[in-house]
C-alpha atoms as a PDB file:
ATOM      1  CA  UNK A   1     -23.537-111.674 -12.923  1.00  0.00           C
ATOM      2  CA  UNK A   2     -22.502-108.082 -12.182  1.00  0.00           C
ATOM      3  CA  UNK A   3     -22.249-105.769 -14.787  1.00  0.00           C
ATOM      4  CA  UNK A   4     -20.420-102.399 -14.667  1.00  0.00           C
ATOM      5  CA  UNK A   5     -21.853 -99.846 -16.742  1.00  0.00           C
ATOM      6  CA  UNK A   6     -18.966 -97.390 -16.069  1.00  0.00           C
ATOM      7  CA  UNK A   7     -16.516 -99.930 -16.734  1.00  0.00           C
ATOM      8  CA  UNK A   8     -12.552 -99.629 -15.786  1.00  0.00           C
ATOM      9  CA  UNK A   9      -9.308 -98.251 -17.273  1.00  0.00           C
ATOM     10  CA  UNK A  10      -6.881-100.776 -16.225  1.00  0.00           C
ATOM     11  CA  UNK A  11      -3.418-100.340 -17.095  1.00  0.00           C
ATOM     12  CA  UNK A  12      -1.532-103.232 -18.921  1.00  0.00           C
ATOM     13  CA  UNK A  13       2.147-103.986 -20.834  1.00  0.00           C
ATOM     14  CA  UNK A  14       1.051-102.031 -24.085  1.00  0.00           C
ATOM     15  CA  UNK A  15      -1.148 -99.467 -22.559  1.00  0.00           C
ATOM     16  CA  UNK A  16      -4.176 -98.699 -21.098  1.00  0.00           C
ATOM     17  CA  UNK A  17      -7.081-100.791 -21.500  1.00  0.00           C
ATOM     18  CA  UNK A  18     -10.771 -99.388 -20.987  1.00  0.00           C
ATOM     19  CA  UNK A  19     -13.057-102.175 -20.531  1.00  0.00           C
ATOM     20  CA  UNK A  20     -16.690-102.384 -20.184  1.00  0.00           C
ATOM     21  CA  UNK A  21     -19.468-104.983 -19.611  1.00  0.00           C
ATOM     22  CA  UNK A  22     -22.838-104.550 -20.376  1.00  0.00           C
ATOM     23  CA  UNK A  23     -26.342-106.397 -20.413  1.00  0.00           C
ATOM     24  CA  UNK A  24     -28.241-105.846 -23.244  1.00  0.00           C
ATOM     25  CA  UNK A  25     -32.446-106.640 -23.265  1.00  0.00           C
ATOM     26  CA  UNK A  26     -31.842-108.764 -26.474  1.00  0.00           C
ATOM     27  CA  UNK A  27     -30.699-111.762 -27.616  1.00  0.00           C
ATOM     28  CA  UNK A  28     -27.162-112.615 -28.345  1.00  0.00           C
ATOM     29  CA  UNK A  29     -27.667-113.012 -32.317  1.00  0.00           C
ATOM     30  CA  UNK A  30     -29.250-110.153 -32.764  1.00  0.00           C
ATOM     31  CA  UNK A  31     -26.961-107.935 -30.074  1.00  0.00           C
ATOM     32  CA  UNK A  32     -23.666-109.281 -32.557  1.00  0.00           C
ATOM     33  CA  UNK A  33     -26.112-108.129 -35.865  1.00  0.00           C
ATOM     34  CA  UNK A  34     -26.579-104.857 -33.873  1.00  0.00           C
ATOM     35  CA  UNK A  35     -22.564-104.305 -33.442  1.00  0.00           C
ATOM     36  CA  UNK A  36     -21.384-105.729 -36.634  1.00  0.00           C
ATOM     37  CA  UNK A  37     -23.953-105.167 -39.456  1.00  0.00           C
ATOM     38  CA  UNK A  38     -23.562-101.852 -41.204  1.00  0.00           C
ATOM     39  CA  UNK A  39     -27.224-100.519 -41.294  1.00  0.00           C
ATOM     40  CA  UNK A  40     -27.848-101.283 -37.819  1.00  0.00           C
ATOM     41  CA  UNK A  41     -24.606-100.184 -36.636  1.00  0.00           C
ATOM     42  CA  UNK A  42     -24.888 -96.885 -38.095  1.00  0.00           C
ATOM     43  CA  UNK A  43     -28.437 -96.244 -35.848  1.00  0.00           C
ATOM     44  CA  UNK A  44     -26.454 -95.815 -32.776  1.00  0.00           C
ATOM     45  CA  UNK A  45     -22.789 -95.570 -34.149  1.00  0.00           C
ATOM     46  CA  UNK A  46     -22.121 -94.230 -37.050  1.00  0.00           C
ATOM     47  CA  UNK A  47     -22.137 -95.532 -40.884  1.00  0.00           C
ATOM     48  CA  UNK A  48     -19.041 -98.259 -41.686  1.00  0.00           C
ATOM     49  CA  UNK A  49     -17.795 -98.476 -45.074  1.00  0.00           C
ATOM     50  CA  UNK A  50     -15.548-101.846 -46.076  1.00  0.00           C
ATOM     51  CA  UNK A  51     -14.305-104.855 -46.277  1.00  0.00           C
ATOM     52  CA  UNK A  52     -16.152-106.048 -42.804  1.00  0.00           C
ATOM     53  CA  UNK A  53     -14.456-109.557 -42.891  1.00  0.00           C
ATOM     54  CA  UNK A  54     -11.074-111.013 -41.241  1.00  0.00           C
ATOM     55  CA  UNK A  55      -7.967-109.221 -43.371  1.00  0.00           C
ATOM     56  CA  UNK A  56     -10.438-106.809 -44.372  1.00  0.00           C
ATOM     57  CA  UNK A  57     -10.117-102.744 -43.916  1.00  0.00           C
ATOM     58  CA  UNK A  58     -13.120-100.986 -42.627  1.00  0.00           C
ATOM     59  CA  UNK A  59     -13.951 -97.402 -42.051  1.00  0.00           C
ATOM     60  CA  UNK A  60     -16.116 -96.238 -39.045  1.00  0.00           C
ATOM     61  CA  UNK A  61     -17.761 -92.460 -39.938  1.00  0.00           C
ATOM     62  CA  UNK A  62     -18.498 -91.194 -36.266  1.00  0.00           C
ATOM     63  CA  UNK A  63     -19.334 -87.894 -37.161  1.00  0.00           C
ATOM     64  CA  UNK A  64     -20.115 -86.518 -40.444  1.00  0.00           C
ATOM     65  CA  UNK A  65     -20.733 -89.441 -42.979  1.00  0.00           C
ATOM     66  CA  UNK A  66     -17.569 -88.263 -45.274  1.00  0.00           C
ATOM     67  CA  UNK A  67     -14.833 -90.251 -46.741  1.00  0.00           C
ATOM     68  CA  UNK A  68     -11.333 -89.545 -44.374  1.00  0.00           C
ATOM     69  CA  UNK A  69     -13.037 -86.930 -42.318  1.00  0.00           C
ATOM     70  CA  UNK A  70     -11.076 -86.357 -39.167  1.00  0.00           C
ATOM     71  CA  UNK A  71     -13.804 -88.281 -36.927  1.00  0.00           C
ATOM     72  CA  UNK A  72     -13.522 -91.439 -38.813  1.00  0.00           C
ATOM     73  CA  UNK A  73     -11.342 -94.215 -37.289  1.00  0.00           C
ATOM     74  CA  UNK A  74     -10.162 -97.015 -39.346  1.00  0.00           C
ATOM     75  CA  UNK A  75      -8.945-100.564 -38.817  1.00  0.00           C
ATOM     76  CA  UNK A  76      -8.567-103.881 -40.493  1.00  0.00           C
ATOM     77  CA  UNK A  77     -10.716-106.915 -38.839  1.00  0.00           C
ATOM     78  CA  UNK A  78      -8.616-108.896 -36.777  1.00  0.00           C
ATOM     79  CA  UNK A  79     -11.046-111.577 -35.630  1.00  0.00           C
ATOM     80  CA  UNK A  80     -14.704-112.612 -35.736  1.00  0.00           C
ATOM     81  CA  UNK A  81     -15.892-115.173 -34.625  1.00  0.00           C
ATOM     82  CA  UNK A  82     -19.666-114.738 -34.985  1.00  0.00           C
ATOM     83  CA  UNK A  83     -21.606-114.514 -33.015  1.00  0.00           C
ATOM     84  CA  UNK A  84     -19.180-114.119 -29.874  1.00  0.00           C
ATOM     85  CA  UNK A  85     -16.194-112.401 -30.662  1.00  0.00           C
ATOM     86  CA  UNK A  86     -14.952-109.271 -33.069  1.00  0.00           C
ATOM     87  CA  UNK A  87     -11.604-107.722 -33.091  1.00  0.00           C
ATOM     88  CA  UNK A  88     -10.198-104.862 -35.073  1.00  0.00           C
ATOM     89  CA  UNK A  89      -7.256-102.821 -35.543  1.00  0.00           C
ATOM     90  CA  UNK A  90      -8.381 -99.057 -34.428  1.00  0.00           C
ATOM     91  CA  UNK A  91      -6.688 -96.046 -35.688  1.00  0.00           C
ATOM     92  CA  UNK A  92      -8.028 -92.672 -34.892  1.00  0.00           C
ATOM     93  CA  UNK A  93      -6.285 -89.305 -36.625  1.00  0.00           C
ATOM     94  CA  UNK A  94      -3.160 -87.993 -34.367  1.00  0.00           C
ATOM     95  CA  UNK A  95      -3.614 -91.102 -32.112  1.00  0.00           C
ATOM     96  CA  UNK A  96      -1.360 -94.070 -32.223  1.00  0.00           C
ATOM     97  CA  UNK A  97      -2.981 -97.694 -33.340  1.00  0.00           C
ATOM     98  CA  UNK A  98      -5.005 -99.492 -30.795  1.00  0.00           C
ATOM     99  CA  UNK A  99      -7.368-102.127 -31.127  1.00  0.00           C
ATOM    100  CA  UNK A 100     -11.248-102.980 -29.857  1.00  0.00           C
ATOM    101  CA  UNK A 101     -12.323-106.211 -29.019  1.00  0.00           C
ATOM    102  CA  UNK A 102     -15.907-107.039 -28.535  1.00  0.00           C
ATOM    103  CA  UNK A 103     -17.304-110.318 -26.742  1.00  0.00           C
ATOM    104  CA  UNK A 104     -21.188-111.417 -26.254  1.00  0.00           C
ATOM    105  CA  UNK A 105     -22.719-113.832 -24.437  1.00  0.00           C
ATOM    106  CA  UNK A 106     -26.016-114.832 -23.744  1.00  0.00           C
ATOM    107  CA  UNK A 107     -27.448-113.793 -19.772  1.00  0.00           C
ATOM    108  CA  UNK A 108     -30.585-114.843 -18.935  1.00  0.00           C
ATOM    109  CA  UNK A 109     -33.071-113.307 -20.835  1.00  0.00           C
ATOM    110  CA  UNK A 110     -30.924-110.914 -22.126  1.00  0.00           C
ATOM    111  CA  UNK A 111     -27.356-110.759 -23.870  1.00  0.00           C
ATOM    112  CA  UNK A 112     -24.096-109.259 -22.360  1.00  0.00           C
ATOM    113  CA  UNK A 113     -21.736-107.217 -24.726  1.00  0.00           C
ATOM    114  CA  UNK A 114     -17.889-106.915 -23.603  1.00  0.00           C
ATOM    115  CA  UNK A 115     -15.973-103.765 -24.673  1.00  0.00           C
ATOM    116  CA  UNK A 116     -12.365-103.315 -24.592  1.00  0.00           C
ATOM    117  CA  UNK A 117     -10.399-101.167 -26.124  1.00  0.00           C
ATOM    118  CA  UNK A 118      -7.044-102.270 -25.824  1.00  0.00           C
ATOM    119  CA  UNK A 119      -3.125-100.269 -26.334  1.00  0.00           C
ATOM    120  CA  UNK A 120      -4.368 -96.668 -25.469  1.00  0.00           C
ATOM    121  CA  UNK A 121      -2.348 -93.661 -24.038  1.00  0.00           C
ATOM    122  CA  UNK A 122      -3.620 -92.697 -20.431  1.00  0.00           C
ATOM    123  CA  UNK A 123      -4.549 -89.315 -21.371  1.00  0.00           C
ATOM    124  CA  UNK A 124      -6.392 -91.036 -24.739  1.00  0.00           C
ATOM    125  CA  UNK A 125      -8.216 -93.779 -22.333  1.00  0.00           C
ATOM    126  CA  UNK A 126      -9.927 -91.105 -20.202  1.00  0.00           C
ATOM    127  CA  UNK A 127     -11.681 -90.013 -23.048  1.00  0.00           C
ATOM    128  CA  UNK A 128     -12.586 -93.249 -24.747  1.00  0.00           C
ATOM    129  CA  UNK A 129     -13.797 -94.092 -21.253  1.00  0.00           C
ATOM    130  CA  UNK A 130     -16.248 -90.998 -22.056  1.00  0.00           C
ATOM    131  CA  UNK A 131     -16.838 -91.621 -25.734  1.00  0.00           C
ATOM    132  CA  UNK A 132     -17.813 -95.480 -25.086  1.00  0.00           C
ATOM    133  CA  UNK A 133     -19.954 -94.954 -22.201  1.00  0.00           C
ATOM    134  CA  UNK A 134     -21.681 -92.898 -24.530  1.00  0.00           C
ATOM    135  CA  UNK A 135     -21.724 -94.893 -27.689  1.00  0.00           C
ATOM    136  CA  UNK A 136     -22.981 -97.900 -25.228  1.00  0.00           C
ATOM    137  CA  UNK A 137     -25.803 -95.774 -24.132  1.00  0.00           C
ATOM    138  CA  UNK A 138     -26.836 -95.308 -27.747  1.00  0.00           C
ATOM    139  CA  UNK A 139     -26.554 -98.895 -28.442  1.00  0.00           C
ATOM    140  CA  UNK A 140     -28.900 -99.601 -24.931  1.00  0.00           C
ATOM    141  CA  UNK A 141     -31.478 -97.249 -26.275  1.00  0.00           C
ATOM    142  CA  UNK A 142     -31.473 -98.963 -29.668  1.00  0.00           C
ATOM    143  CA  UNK A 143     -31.633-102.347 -28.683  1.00  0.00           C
ATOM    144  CA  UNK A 144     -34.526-101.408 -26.610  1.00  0.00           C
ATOM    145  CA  UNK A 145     -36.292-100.291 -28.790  1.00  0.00           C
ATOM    146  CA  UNK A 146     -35.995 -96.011 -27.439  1.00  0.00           C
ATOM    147  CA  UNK A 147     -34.894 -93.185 -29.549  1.00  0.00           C
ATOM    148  CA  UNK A 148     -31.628 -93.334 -29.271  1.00  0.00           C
ATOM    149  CA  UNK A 149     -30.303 -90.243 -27.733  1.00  0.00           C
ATOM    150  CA  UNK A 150     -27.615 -87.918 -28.602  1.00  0.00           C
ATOM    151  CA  UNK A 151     -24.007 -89.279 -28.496  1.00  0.00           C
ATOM    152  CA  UNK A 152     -22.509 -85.562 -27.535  1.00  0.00           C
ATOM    153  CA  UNK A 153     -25.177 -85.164 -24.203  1.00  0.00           C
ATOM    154  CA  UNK A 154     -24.086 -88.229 -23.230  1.00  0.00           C
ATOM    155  CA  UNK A 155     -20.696 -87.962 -23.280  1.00  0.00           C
ATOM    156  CA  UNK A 156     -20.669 -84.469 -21.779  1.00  0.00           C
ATOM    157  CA  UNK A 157     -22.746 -86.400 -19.077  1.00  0.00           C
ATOM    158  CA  UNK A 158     -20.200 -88.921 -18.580  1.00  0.00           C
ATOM    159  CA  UNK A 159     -17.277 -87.290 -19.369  1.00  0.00           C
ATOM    160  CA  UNK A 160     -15.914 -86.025 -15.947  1.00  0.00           C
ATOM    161  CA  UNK A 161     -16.288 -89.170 -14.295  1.00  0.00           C
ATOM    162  CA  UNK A 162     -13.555 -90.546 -16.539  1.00  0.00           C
ATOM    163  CA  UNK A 163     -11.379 -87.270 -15.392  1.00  0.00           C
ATOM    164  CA  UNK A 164     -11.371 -87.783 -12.027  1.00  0.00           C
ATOM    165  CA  UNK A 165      -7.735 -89.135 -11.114  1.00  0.00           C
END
């Protein structure tokens, strides 16, 4: 199995699609508890606020933790299907709705966590390319058991790779 950890922008119908697949040194329960369950998602994330089951609305605080704060995207829960698949409506300010699916398996010894993020604008993809390379990074160094290390280094790291044409 081949895993890509800068993951593709592939254009589709309703968008662009950035996708990324990922091992993870864990176990497949507790790589879905680290995506999906509030306190650990907010160690590598950022705090969620909600109603965190199918037909529910959730709230995803990615910078400051304050209620409707410009960095906060928000969503209802599409799917879930625990502990394989999650997907949610995403809605960012000044962006148009997308949506996010996530899909884990188990790999070996480890787990592997699928990313998409499904409907965006090209110029919007580029930089969620960026932003979830990032984000993934965090959620590597958590799951491993590392500090987990700033989310703005490492997405001024990854950034221009995402910008090349």
């Amino acid at each position: 199995m081949t895993t890509d950890v800068w993951g593709v922008l592939r254009p589709s119908a309703t968008g662009v699609t950035v996708r990324f697949e990922r091992q993870y040194a864990t176990t497949s329960d507790d790589l879905w508890s680290s995506v999906t369950e509030p306190d650990r998602l907010a160690r590598w994330l950022g705090p969620v606020y909600g109603d965190l089951r199918v037909g529910g609305r959730y709230e995803l605080r990615m910078g400051d933790d304050v209620d409707g704060s410009p960095e906060n995207a928000v969503g209802e829960v599409l799917e879930c299907d625990p502990p394989h698949r999650l997907l949610v409506g995403w809605r960012f300010p000044g962006e148009d709705e997308s949506r996010v699916a996530l899909e884990i398996r188990a790999d070996g010894d480890g787990a592997v966590l699928v990313l998409e993020h499904l409907d965006l604008a090209e110029a919007a993809a580029r930089g969620y390319g960026g932003g979830w390379h990032a984000s993934l990074d965090q959620l590597d160094d958590y799951a491993a058991g590392r500090p987990v290390r700033p989310w703005q280094e490492l997405f001024d790291a990854a950034l221009p790779r995402y910008q090349e044409a």
